[in-house]
PDB file of N, CA and C in Angstrom:
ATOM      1  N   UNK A   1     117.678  73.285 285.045  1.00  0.00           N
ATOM      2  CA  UNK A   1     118.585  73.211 283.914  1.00  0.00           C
ATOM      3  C   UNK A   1     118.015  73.946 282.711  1.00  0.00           C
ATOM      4  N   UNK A   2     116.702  73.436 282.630  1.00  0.00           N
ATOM      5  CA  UNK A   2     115.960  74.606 281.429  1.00  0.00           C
ATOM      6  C   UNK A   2     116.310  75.887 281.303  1.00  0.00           C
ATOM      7  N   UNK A   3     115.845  76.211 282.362  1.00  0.00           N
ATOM      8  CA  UNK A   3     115.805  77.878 282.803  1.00  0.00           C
ATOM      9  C   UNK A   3     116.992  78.629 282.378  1.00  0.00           C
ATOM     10  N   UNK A   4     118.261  77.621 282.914  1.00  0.00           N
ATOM     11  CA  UNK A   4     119.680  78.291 282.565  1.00  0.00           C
ATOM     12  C   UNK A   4     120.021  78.176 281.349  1.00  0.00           C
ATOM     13  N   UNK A   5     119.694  77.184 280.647  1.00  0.00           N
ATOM     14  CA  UNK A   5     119.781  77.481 279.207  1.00  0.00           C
ATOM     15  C   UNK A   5     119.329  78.245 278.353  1.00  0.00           C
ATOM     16  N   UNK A   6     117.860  78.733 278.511  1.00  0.00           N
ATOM     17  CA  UNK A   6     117.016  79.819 278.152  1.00  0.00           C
ATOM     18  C   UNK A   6     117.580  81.384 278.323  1.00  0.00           C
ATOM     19  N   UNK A   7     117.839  81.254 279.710  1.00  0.00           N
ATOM     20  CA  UNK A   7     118.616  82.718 280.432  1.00  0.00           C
ATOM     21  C   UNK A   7     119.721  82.522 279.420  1.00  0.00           C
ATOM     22  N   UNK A   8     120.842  81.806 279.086  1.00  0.00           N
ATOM     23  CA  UNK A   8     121.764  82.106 278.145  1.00  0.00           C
ATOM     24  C   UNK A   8     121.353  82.526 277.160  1.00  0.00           C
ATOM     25  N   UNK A   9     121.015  81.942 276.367  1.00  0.00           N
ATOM     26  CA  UNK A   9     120.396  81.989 275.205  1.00  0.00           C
ATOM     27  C   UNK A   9     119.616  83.257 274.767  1.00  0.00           C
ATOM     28  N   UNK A  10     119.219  83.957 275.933  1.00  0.00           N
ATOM     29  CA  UNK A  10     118.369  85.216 275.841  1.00  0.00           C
ATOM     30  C   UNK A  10     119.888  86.376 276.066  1.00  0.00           C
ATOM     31  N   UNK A  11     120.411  86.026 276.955  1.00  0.00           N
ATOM     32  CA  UNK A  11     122.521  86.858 276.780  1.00  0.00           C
ATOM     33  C   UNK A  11     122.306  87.001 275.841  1.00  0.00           C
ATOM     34  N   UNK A  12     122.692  85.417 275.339  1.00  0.00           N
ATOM     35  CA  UNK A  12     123.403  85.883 273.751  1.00  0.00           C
ATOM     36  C   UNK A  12     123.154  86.627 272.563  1.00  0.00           C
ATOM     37  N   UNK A  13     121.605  86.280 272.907  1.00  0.00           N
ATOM     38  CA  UNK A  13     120.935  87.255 272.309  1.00  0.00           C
ATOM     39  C   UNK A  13     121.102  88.740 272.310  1.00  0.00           C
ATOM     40  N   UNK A  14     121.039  89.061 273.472  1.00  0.00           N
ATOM     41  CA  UNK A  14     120.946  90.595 273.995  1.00  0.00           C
ATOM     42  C   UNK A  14     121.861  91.091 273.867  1.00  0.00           C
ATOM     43  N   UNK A  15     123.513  90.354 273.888  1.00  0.00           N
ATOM     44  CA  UNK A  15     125.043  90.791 273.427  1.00  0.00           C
ATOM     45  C   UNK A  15     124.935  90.730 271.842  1.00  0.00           C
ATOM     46  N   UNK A  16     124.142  89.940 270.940  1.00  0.00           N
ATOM     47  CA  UNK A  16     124.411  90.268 269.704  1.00  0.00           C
ATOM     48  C   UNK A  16     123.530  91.557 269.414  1.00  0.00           C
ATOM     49  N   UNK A  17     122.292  91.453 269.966  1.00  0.00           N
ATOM     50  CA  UNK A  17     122.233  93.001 269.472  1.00  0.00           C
ATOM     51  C   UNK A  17     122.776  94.398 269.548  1.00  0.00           C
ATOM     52  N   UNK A  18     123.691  93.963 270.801  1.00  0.00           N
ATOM     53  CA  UNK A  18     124.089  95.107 270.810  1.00  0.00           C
ATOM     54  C   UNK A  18     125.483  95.675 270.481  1.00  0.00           C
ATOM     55  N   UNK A  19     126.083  94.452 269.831  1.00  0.00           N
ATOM     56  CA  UNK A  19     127.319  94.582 268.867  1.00  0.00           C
ATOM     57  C   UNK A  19     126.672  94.726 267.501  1.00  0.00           C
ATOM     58  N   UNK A  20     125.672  94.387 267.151  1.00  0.00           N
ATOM     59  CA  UNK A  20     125.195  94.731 265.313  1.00  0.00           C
ATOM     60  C   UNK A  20     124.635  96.054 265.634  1.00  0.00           C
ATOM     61  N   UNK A  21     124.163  96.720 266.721  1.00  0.00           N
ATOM     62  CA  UNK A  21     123.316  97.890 266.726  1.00  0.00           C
ATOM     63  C   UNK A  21     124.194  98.721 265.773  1.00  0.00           C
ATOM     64  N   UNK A  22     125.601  99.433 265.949  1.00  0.00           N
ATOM     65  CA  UNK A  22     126.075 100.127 265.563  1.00  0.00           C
ATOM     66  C   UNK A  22     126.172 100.354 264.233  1.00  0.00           C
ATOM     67  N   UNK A  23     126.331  98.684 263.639  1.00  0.00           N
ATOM     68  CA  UNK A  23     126.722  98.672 262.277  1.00  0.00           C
ATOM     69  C   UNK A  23     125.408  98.726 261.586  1.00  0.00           C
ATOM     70  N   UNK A  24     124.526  97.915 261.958  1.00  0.00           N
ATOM     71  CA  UNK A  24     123.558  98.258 261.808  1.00  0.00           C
ATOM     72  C   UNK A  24     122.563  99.494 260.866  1.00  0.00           C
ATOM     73  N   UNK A  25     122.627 100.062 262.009  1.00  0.00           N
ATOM     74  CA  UNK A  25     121.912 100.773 262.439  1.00  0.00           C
ATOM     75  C   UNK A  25     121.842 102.339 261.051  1.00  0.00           C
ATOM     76  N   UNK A  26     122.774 102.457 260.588  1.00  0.00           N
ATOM     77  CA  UNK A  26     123.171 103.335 259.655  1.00  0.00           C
ATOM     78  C   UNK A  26     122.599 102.906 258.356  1.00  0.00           C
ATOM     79  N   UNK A  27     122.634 101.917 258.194  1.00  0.00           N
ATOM     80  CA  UNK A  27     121.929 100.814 256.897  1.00  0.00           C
ATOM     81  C   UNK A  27     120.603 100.661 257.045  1.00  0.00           C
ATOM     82  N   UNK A  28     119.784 101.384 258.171  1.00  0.00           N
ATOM     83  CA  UNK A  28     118.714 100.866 257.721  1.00  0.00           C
ATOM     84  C   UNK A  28     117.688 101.049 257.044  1.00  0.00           C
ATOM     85  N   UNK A  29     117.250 102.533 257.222  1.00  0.00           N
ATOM     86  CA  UNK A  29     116.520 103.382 256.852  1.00  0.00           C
ATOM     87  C   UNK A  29     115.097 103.470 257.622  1.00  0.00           C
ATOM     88  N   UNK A  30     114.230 103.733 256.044  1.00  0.00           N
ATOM     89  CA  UNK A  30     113.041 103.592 257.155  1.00  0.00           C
ATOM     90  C   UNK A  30     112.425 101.837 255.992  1.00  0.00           C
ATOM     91  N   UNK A  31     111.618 101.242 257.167  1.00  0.00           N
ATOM     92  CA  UNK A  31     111.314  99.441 256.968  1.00  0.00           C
ATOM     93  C   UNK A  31     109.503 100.007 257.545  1.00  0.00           C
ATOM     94  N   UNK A  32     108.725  98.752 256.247  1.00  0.00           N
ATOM     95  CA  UNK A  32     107.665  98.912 256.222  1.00  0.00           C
ATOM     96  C   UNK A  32     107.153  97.593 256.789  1.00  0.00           C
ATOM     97  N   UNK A  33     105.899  97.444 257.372  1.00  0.00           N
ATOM     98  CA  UNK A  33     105.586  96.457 258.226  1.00  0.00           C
ATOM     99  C   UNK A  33     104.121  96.210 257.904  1.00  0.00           C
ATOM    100  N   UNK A  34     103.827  95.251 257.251  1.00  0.00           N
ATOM    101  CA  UNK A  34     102.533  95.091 257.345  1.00  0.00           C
ATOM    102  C   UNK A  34     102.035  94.745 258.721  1.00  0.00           C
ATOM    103  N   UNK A  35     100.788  95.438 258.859  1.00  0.00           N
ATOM    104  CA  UNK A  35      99.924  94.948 260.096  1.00  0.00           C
ATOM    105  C   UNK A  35      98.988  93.740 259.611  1.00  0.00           C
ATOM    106  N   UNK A  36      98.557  93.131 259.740  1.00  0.00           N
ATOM    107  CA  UNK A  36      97.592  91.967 259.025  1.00  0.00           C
ATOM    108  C   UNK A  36      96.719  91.789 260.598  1.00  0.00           C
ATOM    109  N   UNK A  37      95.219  91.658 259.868  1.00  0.00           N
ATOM    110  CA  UNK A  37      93.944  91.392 260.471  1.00  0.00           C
ATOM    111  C   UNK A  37      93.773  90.263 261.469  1.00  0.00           C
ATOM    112  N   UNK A  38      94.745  89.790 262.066  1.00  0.00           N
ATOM    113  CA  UNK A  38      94.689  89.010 263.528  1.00  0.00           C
ATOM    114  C   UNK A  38      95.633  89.194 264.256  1.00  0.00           C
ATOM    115  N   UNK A  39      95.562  88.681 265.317  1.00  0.00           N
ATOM    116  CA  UNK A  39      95.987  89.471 266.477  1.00  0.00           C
ATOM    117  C   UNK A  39      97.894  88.869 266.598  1.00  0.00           C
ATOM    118  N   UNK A  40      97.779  87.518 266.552  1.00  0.00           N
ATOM    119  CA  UNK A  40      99.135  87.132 266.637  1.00  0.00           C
ATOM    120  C   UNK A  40     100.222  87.749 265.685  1.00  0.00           C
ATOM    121  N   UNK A  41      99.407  88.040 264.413  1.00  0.00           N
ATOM    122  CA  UNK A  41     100.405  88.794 263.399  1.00  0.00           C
ATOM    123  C   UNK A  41     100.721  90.487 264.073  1.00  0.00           C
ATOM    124  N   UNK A  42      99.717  91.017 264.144  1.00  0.00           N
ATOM    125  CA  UNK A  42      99.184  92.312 264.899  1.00  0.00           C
ATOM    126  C   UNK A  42     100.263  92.528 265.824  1.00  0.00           C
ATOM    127  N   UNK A  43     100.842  91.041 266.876  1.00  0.00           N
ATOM    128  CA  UNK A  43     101.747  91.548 267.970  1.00  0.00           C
ATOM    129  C   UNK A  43     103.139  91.148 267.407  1.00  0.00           C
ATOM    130  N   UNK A  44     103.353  90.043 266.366  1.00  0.00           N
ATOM    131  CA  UNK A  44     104.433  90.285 265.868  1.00  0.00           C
ATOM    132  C   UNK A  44     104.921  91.693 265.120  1.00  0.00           C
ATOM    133  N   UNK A  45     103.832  92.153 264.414  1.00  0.00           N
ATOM    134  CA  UNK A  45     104.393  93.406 264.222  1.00  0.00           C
ATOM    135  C   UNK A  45     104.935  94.497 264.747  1.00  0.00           C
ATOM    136  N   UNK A  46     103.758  94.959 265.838  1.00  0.00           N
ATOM    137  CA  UNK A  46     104.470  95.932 266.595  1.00  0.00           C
ATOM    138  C   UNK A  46     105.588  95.278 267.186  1.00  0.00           C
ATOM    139  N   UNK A  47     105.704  94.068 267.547  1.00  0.00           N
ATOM    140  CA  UNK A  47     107.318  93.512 268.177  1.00  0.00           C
ATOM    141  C   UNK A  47     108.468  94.017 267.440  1.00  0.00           C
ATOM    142  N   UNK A  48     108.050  93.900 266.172  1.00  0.00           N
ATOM    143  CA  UNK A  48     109.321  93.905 265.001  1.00  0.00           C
ATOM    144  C   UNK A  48     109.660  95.141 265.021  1.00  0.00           C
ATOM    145  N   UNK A  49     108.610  95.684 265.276  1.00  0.00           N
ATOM    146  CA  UNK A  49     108.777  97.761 264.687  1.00  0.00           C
ATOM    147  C   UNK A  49     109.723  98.191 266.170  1.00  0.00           C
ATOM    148  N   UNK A  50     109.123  97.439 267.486  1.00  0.00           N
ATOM    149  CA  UNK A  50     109.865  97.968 268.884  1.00  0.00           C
ATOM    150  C   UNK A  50     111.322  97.323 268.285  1.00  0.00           C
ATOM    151  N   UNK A  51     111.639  95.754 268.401  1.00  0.00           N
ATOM    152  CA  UNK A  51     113.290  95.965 268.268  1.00  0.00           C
ATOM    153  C   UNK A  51     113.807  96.521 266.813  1.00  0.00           C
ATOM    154  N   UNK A  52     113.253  97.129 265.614  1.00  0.00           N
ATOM    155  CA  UNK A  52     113.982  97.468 264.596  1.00  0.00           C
ATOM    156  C   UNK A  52     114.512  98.878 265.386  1.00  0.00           C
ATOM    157  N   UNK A  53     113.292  99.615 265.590  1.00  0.00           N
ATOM    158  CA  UNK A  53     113.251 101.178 266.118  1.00  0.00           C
ATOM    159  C   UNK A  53     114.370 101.334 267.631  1.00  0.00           C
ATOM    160  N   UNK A  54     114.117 100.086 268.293  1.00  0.00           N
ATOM    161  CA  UNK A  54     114.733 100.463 269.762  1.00  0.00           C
ATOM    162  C   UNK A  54     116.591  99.989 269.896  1.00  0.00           C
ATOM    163  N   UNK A  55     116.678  98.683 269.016  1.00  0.00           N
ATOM    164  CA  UNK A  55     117.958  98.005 268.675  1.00  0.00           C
ATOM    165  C   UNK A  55     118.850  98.513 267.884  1.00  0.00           C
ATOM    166  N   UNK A  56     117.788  99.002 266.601  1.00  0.00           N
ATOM    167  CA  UNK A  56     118.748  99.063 265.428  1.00  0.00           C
ATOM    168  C   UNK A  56     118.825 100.992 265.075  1.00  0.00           C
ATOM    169  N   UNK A  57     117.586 101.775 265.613  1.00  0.00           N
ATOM    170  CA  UNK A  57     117.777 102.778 265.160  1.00  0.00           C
ATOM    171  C   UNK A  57     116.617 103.285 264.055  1.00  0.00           C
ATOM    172  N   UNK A  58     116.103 102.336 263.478  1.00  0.00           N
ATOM    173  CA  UNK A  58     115.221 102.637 262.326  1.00  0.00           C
ATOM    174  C   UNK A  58     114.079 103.042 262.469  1.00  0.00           C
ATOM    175  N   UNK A  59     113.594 103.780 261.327  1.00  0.00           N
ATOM    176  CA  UNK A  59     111.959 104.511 260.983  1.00  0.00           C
ATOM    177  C   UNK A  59     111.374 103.288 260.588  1.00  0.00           C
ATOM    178  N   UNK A  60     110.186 103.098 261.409  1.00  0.00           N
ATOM    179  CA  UNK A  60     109.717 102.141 260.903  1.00  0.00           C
ATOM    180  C   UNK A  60     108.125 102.738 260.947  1.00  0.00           C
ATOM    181  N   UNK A  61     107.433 102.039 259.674  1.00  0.00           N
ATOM    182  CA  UNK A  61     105.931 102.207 259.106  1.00  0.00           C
ATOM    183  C   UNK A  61     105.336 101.434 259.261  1.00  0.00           C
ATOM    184  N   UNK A  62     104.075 101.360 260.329  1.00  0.00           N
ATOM    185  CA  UNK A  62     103.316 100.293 260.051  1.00  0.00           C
ATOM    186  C   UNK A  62     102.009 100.558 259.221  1.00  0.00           C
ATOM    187  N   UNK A  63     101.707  99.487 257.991  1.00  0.00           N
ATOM    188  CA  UNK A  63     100.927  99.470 257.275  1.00  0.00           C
ATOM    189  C   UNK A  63      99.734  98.512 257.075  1.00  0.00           C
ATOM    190  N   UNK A  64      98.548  99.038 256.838  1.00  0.00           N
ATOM    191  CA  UNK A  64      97.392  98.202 256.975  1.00  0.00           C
ATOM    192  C   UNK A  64      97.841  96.845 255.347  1.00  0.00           C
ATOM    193  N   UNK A  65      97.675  95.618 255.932  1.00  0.00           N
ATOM    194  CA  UNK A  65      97.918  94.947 255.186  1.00  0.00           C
ATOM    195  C   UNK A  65      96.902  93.473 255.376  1.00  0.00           C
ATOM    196  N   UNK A  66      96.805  92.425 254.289  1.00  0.00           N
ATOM    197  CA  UNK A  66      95.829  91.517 254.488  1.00  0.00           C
ATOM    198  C   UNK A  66      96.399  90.418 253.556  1.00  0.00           C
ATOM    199  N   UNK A  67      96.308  89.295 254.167  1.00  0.00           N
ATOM    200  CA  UNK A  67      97.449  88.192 253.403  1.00  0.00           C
ATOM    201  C   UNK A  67      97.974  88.764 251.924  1.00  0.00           C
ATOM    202  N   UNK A  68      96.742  88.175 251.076  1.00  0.00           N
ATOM    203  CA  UNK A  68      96.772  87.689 249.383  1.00  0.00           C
ATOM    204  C   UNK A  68      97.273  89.587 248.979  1.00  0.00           C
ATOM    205  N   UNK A  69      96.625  90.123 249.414  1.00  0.00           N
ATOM    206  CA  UNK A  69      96.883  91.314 248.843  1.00  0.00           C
ATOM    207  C   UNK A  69      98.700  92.143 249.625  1.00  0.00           C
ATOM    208  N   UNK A  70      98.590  91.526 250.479  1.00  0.00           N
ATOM    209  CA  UNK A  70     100.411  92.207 250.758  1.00  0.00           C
ATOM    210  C   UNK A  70     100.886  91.303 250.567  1.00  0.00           C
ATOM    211  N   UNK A  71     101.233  89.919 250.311  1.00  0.00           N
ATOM    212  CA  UNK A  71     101.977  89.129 249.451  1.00  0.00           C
ATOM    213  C   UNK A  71     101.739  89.299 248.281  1.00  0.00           C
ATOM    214  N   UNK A  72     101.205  89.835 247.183  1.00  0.00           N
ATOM    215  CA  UNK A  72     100.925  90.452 245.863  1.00  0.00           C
ATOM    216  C   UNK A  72     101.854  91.408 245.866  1.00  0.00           C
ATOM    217  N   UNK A  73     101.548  92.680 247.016  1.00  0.00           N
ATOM    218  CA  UNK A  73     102.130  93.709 246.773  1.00  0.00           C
ATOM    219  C   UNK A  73     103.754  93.401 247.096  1.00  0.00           C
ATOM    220  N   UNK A  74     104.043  92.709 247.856  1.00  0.00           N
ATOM    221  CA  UNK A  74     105.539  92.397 248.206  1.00  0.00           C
ATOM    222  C   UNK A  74     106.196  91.834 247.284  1.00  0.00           C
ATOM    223  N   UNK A  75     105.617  90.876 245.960  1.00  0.00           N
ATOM    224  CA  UNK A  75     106.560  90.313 245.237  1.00  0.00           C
ATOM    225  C   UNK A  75     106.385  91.420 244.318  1.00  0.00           C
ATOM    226  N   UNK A  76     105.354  92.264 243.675  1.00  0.00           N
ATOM    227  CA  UNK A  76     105.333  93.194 242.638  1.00  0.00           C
ATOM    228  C   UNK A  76     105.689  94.394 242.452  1.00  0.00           C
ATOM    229  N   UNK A  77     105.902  95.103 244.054  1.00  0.00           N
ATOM    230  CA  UNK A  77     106.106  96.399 244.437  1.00  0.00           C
ATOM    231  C   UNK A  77     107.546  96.075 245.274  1.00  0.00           C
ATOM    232  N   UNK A  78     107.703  94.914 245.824  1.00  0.00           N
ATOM    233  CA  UNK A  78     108.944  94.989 246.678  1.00  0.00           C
ATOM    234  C   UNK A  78     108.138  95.840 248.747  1.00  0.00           C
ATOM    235  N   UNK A  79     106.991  96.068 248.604  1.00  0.00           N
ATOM    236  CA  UNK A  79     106.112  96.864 249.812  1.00  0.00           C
ATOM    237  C   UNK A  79     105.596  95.548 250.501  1.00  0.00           C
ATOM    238  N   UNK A  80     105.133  95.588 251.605  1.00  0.00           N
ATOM    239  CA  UNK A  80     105.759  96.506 252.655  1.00  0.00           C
ATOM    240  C   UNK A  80     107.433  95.496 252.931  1.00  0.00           C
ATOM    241  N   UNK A  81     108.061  96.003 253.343  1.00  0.00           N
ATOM    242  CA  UNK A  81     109.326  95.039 253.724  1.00  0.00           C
ATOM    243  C   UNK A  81     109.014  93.579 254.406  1.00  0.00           C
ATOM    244  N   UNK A  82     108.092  93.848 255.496  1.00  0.00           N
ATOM    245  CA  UNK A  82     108.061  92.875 256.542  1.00  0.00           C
ATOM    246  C   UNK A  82     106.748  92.395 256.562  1.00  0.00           C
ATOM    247  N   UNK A  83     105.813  90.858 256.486  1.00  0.00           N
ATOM    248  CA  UNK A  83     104.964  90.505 256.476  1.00  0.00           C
ATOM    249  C   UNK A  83     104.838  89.771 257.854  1.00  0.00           C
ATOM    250  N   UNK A  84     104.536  90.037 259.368  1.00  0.00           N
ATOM    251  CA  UNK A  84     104.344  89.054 259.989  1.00  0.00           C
ATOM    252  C   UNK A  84     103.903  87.567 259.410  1.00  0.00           C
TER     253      UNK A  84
END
């Protein structure tokens, strides 16, 4: 019963991306990504950069980043877009 709920749930997923891709995809530009110094953040990032780039279409930057100092720069600069 798990399983089949999961397997849906991963559909629905996979059908919404690919009805927003279009609209999407024109809006996005290019999206900045901090990388941050451990590994779980490290693979959320490149995750984020594969479905922005592969789903939506977008340039995406990944940037060397480190908590205190890219949460500084994100509320003061508006950089990088995305903080794992």
């Amino acid at each position: 019963m798990h399983h089949s709920r999961t397997a849906a749930l991963l559909a629905l997923c996979f059908a919404s991306l690919l009805c927003a891709r279009s609209t999407l995809a024109s809006d996005c530009g290019t999206v900045t990504i901090a990388d941050m110094n451990w590994a779980s953040a490290e693979f959320s990032a490149y995750l984020d950069k594969f479905i922005l780039e592969h789903g939506y279409d977008c340039e995406v930057d990944i940037v060397a980043g480190d908590t205190v100092p890219t949460l500084t720069s994100m509320v003061e600069k508006a950089e990088p877009d995305i903080a794992p």
